[in-house]
N, C-alpha and C. Protein backbone atom coordinates (compact mmCIF):
# COMPACT_ATOMS: atom_id res chain seq x y z
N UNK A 1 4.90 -17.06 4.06
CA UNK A 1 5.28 -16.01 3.15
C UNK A 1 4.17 -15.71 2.15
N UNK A 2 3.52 -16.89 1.57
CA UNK A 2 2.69 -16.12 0.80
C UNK A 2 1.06 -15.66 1.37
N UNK A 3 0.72 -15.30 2.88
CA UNK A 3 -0.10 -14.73 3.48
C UNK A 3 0.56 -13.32 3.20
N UNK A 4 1.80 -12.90 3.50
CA UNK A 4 2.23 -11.78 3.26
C UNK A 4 2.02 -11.01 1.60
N UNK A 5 2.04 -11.84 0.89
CA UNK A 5 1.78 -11.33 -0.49
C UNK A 5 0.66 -11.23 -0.96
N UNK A 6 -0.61 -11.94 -0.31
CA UNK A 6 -2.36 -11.72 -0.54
C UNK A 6 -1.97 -10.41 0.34
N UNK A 7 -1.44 -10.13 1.65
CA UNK A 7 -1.86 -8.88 2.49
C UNK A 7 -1.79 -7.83 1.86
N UNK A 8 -0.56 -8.09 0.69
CA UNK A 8 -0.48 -6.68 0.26
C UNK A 8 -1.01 -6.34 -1.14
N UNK A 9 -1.34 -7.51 -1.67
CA UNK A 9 -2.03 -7.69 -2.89
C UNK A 9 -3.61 -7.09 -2.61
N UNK A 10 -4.20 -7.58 -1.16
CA UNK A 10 -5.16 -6.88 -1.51
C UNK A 10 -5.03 -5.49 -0.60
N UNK A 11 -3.97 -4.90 0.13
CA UNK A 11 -3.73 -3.66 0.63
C UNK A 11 -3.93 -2.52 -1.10
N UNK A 12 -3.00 -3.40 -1.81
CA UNK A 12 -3.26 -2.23 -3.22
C UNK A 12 -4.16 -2.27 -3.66
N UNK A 13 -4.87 -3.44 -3.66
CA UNK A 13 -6.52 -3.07 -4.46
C UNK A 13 -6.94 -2.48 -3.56
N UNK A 14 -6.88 -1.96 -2.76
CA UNK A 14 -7.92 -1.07 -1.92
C UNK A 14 -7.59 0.14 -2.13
N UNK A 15 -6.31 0.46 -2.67
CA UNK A 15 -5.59 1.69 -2.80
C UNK A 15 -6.56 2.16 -4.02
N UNK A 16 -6.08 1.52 -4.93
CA UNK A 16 -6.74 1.15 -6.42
C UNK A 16 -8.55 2.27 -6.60
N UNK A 17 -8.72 0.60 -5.55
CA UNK A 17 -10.71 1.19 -5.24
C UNK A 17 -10.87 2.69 -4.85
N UNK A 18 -9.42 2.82 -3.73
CA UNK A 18 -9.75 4.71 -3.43
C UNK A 18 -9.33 5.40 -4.07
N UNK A 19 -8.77 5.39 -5.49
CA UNK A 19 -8.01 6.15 -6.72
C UNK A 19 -9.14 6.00 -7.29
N UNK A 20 -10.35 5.07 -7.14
CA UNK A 20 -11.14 4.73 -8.55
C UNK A 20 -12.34 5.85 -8.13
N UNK A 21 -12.78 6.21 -6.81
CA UNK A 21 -13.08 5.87 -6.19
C UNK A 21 -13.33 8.33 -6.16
N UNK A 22 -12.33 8.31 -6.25
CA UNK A 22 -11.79 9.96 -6.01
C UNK A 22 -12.00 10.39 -7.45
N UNK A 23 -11.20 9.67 -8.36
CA UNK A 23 -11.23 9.94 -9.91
C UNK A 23 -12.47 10.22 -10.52
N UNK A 24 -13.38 9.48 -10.23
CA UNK A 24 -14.69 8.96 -11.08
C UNK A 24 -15.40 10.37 -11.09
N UNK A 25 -15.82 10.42 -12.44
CA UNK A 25 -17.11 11.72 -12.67
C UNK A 25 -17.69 11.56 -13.72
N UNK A 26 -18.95 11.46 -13.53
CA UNK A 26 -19.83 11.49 -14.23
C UNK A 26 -20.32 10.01 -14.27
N UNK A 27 -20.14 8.96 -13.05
CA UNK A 27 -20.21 7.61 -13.45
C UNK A 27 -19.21 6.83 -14.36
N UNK A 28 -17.99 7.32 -15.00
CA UNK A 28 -17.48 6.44 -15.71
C UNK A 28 -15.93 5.88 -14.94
N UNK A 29 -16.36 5.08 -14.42
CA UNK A 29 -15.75 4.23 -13.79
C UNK A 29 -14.43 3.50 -14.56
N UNK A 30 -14.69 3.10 -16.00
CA UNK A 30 -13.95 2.77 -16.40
C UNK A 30 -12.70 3.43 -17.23
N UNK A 31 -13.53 4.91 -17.08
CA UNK A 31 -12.15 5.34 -17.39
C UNK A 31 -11.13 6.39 -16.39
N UNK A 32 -11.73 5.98 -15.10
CA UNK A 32 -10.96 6.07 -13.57
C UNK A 32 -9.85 5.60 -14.22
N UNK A 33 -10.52 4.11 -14.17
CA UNK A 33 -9.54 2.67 -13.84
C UNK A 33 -8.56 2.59 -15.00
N UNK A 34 -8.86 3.39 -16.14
CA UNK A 34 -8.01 3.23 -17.16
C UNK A 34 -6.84 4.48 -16.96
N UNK A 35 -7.27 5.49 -16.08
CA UNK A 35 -5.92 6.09 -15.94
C UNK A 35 -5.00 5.49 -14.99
N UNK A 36 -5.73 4.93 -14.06
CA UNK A 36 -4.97 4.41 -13.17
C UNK A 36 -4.06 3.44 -13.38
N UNK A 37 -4.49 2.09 -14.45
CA UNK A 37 -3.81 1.49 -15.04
C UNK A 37 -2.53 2.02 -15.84
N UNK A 38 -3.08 3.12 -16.75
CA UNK A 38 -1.72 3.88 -17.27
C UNK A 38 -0.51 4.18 -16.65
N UNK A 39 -1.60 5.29 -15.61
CA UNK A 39 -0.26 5.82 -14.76
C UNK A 39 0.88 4.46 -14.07
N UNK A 40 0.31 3.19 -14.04
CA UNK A 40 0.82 2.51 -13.06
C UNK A 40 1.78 1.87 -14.24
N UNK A 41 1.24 1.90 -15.37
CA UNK A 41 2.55 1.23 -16.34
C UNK A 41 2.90 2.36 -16.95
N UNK A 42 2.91 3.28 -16.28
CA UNK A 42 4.09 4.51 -16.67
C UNK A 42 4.92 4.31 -15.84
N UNK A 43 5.02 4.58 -14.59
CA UNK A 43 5.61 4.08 -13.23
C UNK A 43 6.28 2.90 -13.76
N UNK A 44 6.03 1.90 -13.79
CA UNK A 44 6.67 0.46 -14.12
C UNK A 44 7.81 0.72 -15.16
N UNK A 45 7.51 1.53 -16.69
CA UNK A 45 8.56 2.10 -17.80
C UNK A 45 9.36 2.65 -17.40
N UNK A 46 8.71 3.66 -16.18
CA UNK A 46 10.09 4.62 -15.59
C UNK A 46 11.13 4.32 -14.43
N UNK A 47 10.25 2.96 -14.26
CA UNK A 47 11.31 2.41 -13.09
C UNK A 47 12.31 1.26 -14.04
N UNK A 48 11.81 0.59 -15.29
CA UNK A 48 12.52 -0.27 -15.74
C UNK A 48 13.78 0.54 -16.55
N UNK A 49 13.18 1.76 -17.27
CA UNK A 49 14.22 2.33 -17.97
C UNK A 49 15.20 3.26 -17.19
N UNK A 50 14.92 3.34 -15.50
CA UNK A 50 15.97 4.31 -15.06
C UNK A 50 16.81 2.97 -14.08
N UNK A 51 16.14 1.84 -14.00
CA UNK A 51 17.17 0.32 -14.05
C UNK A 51 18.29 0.36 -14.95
N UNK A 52 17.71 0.00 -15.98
CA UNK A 52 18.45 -0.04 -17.26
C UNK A 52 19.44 0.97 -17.42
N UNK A 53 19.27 1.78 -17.36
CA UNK A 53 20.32 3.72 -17.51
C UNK A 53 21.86 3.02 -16.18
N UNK A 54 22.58 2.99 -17.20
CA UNK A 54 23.43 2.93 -15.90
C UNK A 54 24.40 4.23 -15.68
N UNK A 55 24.99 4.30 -14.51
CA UNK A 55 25.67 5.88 -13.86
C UNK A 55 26.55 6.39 -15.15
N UNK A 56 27.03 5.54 -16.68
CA UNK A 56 27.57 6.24 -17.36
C UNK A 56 27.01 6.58 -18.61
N UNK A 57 25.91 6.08 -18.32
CA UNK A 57 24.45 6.70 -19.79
C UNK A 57 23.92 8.14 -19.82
N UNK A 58 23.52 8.66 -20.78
CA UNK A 58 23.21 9.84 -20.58
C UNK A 58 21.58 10.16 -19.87
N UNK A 59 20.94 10.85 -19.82
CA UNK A 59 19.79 10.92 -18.99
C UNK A 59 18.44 10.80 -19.90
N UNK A 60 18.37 12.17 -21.08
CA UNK A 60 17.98 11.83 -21.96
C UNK A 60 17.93 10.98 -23.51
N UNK A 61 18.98 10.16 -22.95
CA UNK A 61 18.96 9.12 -24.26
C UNK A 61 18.42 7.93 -23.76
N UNK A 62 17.88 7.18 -24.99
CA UNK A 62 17.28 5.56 -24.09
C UNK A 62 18.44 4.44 -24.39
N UNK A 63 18.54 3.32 -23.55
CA UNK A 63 19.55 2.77 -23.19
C UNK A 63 19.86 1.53 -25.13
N UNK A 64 21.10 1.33 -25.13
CA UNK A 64 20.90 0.20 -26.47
C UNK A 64 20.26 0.54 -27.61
N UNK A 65 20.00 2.15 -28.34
CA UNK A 65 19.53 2.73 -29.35
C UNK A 65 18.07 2.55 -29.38
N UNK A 66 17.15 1.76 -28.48
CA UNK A 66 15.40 1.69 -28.47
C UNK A 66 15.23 2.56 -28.68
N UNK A 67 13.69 3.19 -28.94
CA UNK A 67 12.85 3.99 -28.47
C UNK A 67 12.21 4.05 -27.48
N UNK A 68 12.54 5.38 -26.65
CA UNK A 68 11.80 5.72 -25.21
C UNK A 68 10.27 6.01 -25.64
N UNK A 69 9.69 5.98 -26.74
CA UNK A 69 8.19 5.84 -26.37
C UNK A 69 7.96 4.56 -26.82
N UNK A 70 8.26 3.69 -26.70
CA UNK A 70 8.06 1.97 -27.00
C UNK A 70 7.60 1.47 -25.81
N UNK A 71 6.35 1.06 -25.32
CA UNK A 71 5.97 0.64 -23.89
C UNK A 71 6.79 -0.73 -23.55
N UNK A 72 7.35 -1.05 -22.34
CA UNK A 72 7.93 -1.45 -21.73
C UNK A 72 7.18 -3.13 -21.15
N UNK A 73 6.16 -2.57 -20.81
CA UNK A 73 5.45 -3.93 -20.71
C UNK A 73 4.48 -4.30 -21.63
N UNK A 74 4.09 -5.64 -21.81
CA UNK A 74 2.98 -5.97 -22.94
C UNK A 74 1.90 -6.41 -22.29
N UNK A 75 1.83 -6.35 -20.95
CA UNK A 75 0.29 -6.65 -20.84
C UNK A 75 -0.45 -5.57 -20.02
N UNK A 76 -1.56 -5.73 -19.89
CA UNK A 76 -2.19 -4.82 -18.83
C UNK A 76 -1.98 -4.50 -17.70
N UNK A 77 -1.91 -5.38 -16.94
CA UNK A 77 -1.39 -5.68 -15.33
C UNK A 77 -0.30 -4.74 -15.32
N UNK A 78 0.13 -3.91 -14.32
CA UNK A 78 1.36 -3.46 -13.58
C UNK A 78 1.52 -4.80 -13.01
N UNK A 79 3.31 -4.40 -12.85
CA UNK A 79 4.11 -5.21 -12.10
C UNK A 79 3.80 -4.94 -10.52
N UNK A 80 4.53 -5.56 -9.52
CA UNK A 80 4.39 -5.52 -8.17
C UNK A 80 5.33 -4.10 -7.88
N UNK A 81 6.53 -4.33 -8.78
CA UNK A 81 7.19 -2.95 -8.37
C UNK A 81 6.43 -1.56 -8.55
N UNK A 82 5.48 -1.75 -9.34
CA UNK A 82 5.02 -0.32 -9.11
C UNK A 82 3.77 -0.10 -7.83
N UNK A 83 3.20 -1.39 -7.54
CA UNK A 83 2.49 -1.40 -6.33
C UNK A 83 2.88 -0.78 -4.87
N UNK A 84 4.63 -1.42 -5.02
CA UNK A 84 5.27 -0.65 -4.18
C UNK A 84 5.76 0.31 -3.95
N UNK A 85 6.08 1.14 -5.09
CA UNK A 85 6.02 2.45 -5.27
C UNK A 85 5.18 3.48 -4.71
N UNK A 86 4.15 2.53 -5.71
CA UNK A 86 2.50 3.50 -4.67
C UNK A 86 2.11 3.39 -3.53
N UNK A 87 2.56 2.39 -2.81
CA UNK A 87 2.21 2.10 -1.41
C UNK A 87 3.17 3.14 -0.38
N UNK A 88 4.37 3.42 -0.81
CA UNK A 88 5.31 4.36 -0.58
C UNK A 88 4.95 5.59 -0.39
N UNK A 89 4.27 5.80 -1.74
CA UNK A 89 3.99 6.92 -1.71
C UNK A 89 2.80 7.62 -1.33
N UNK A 90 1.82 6.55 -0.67
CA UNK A 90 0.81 6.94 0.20
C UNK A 90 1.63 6.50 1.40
N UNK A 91 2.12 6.00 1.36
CA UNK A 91 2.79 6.05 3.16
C UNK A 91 3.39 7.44 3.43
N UNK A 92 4.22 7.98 2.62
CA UNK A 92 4.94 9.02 2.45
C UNK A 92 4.03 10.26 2.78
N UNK A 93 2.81 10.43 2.14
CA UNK A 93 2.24 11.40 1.91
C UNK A 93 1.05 11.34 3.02
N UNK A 94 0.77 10.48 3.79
CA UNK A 94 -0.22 9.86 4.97
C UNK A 94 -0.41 10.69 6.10
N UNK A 95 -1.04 11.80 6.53
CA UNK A 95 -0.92 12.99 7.64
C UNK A 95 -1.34 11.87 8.68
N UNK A 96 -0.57 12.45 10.25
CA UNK A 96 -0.98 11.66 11.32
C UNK A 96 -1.99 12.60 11.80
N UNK A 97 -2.27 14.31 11.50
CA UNK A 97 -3.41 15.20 12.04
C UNK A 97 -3.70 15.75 11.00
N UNK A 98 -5.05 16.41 11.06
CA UNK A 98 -5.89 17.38 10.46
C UNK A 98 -5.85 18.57 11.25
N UNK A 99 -5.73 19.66 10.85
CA UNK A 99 -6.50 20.86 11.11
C UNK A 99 -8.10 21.57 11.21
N UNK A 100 -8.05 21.53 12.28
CA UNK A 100 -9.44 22.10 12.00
C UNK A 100 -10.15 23.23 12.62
N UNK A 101 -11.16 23.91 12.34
CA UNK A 101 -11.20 25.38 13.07
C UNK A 101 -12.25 25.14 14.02
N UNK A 102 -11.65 26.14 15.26
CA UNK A 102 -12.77 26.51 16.32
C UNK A 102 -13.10 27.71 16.39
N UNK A 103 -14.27 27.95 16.76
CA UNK A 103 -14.51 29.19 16.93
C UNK A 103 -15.06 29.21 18.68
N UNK A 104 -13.67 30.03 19.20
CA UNK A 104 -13.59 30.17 20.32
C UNK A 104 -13.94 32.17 20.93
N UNK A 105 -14.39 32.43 21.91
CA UNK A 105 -15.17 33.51 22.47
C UNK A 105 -15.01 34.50 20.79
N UNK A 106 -15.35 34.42 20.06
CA UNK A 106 -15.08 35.51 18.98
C UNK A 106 -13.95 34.80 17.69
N UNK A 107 -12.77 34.45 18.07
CA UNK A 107 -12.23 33.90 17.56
C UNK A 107 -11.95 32.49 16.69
N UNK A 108 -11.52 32.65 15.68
CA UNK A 108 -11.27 31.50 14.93
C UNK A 108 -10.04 30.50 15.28
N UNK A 109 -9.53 29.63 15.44
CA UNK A 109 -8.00 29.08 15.89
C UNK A 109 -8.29 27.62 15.37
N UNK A 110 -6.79 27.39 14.35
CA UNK A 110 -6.78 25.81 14.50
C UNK A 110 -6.11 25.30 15.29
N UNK A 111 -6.80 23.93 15.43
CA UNK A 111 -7.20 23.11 16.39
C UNK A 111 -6.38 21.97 15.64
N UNK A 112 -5.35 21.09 15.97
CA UNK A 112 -4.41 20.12 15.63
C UNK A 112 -5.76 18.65 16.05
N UNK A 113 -5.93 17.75 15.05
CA UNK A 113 -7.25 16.94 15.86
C UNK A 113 -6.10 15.07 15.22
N UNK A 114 -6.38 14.08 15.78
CA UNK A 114 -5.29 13.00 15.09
C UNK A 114 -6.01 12.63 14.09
N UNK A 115 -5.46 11.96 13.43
CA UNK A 115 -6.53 11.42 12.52
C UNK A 115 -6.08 9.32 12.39
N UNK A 116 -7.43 8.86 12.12
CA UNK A 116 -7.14 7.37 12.04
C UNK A 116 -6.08 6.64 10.60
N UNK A 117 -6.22 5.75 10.56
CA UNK A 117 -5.29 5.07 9.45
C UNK A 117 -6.37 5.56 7.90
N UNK A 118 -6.91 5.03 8.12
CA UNK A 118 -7.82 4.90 7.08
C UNK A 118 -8.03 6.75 6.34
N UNK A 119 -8.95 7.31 7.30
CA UNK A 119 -9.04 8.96 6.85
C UNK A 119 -7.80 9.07 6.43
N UNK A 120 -6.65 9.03 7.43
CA UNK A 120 -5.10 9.70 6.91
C UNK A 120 -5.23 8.86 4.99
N UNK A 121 -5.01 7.57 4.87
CA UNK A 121 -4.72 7.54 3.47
C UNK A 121 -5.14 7.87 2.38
N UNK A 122 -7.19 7.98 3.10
CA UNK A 122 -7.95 8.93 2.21
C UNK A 122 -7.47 10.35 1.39
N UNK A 123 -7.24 11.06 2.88
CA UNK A 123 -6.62 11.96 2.34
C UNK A 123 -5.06 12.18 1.71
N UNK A 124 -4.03 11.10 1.82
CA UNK A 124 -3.16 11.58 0.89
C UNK A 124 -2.98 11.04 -0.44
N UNK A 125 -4.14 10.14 -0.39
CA UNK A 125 -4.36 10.02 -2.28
C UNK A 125 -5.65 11.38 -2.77
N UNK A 126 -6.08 11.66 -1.86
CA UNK A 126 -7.25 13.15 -2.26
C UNK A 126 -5.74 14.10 -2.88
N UNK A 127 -4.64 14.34 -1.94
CA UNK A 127 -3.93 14.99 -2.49
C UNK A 127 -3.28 14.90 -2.75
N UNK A 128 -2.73 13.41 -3.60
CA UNK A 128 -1.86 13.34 -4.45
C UNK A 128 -2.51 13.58 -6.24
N UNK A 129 -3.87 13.17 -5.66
CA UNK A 129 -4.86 13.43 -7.72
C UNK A 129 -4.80 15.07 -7.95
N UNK A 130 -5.19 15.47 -6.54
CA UNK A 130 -5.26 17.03 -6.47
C UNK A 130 -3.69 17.38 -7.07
N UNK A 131 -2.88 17.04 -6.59
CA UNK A 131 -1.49 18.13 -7.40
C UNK A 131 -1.50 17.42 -8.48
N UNK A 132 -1.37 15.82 -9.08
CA UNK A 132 -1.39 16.17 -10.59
C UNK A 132 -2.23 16.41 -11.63
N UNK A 133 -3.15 17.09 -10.25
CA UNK A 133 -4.39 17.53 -11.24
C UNK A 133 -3.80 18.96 -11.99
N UNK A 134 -3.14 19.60 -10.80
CA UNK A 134 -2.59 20.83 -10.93
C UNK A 134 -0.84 21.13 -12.02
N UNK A 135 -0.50 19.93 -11.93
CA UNK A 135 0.36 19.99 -13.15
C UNK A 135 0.52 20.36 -14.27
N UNK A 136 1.07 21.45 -14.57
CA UNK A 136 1.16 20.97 -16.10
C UNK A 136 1.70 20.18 -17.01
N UNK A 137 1.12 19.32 -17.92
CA UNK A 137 1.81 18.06 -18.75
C UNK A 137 0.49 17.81 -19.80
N UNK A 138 1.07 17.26 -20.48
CA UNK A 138 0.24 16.18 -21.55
C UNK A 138 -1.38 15.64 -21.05
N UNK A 139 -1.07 14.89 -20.15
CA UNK A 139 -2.31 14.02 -19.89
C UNK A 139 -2.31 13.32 -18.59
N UNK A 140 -3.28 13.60 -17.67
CA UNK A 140 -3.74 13.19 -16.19
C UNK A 140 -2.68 11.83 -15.70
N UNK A 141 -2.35 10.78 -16.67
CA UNK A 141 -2.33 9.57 -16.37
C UNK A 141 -0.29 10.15 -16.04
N UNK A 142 -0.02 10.59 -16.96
CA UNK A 142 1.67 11.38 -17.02
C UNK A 142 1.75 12.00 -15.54
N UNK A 143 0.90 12.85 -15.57
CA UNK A 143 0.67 13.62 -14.40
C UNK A 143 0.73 12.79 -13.23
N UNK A 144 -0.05 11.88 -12.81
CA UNK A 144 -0.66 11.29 -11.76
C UNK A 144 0.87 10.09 -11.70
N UNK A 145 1.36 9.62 -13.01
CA UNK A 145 2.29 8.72 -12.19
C UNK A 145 4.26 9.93 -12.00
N UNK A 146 3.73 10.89 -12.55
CA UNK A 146 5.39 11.87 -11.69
C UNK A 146 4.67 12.24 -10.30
N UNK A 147 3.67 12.46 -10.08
CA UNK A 147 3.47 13.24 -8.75
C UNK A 147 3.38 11.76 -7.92
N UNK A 148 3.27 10.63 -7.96
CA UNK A 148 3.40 9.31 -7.39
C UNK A 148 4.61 8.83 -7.44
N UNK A 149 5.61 9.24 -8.13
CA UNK A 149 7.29 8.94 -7.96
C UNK A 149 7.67 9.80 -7.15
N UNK A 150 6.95 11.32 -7.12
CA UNK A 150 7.58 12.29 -6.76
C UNK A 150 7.47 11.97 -4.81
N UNK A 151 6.70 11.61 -4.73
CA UNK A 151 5.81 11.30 -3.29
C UNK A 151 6.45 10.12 -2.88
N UNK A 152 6.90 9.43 -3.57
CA UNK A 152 7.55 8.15 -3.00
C UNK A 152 9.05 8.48 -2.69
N UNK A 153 9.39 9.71 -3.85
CA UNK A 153 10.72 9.85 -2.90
C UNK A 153 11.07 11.12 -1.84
N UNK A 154 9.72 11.51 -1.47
CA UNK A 154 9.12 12.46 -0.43
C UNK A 154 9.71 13.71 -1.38
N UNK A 155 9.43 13.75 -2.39
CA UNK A 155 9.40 15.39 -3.25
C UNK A 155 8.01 15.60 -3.39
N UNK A 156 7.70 16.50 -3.95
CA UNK A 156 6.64 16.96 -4.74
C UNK A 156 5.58 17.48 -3.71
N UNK A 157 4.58 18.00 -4.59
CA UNK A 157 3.52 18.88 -4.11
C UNK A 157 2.51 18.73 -2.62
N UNK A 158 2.44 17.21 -2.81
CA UNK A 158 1.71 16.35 -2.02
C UNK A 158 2.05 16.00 -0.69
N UNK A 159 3.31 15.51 -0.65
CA UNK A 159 4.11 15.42 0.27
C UNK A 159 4.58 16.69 0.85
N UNK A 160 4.95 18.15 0.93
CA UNK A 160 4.85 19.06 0.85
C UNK A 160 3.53 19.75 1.69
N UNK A 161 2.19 19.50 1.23
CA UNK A 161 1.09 19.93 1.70
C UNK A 161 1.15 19.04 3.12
N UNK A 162 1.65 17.95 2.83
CA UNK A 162 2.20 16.80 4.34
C UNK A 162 2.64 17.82 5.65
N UNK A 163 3.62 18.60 4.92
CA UNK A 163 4.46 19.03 6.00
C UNK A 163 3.73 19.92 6.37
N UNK A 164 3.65 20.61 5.85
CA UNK A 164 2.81 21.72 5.50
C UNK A 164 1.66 21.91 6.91
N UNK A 165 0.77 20.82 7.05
CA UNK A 165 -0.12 20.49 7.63
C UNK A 165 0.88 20.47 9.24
N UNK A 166 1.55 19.63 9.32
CA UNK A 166 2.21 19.23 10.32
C UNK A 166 2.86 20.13 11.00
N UNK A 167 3.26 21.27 10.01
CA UNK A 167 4.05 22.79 11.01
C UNK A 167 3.17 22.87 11.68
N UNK A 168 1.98 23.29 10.76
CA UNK A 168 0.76 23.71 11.08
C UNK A 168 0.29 23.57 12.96
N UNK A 169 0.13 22.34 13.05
CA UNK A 169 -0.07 21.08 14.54
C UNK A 169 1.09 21.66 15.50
N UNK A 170 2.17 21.67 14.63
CA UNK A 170 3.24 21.69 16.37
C UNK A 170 3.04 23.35 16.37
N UNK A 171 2.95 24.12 15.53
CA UNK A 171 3.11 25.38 15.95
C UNK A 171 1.64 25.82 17.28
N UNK A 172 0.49 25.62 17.00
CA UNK A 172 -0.60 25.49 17.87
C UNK A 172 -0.13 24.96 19.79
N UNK A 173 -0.53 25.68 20.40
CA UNK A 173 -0.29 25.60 21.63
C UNK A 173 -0.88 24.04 22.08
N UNK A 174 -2.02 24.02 21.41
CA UNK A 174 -3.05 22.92 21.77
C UNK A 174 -2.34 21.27 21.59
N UNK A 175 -1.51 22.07 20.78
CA UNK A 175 -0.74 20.38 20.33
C UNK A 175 0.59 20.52 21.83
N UNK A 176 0.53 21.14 22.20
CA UNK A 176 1.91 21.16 23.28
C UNK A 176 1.69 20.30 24.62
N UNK A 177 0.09 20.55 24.27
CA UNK A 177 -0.29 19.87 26.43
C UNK A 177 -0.40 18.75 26.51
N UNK A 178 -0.06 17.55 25.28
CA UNK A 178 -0.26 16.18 25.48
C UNK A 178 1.47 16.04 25.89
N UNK A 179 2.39 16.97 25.29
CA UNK A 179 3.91 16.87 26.12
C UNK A 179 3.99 17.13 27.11
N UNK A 180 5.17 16.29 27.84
CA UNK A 180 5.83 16.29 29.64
C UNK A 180 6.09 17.86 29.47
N UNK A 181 5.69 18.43 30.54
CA UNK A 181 6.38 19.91 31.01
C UNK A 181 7.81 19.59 31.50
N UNK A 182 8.84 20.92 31.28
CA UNK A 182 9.63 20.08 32.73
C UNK A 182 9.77 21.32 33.52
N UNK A 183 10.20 20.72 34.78
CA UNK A 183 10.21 21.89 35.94
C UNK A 183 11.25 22.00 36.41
N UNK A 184 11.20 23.85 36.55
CA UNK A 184 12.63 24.74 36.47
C UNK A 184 13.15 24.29 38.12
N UNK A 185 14.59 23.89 38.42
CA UNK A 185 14.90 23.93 39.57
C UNK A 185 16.17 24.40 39.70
């Protein structure tokens, strides 16, 4: 059992490295890693305080008279629950094809192509930063952990561009000829 918990311990730091990794401009690395940290103990607040909320609490009130901007955890580290969240929500958001164009006798046409494990997760953390880049809110780190809840429970923008992609593939003829024909009798 605990080979299973290094696997996934270091499955998220790799997640991590490709959030740090997409984020980064201008060389400052550390303050990638500092949204990322945020967003991930935003995630963690919003999963502990919608624990806490039970089915006869109201939505916008915080539970036991606290304050809802009082952070939730005291140390740096995210918890594991929000690891799994995010792992969700790159699973969620993970294309099995790309699109891509040919230019055939004159014509342009996409072309449905598969894509590996790795590219696929590339790209659905490329477009999960991309929509809460596109959000409007407060601040990147707010942003980046609703569009990462939103994706984990297959809502939002990201997940969306998922499907999106995927009409895309079955509608193309090209994607039809790896299926059985069947024959009229």
């Amino acid at each position: 059992m605990a080979r299973i918990k290094i696997k996934n311990a270091l499955k998220s730091k790799a997640f991590i490295e490709i959030f740090n990794k997409i984020l980064i401009r201008n060389g400052k690395k550390k303050l990638a890693s500092r949204i990322i940290q945020k967003s991930l103990n935003i995630i963690e607040n919003q999963n502990k305080a919608s624990f806490r909320e039970g089915p006869d609490s109201k939505r916008g009130e915080a539970s036991n008279g606290q304050n809802k901007a009082r952070p939730l955890s005291h140390g740096n580290e995210p918890n594991e629950e929000s690891f799994v969240i995010l792992e969700r929500a790159i699973r969620n958001t993970t294309p099995s094809v790309e699109i891509q164009t040919r230019r055939i006798r004159g014509s342009v046409y996409p072309i449905p192509v598969e894509l590996d494990i790795d590219r696929g997760t590339y790209r659905a953390i490329r477009w999960i930063i991309a929509a809460a880049k596109k959000r409007s809110g407060k601040t990147l780190e707010i942003n980046l952990s609703n569009e990462i809840l939103d994706a984990s429970k297959k809502v939002g923008s990201a997940f969306y561009k998922k499907q999106e992609v995927h009409k895309i593939a079955e509608k193309n003829p090209r994607s039809q000829k790896h299926k059985k024909k069947k024959k009229n009798k």
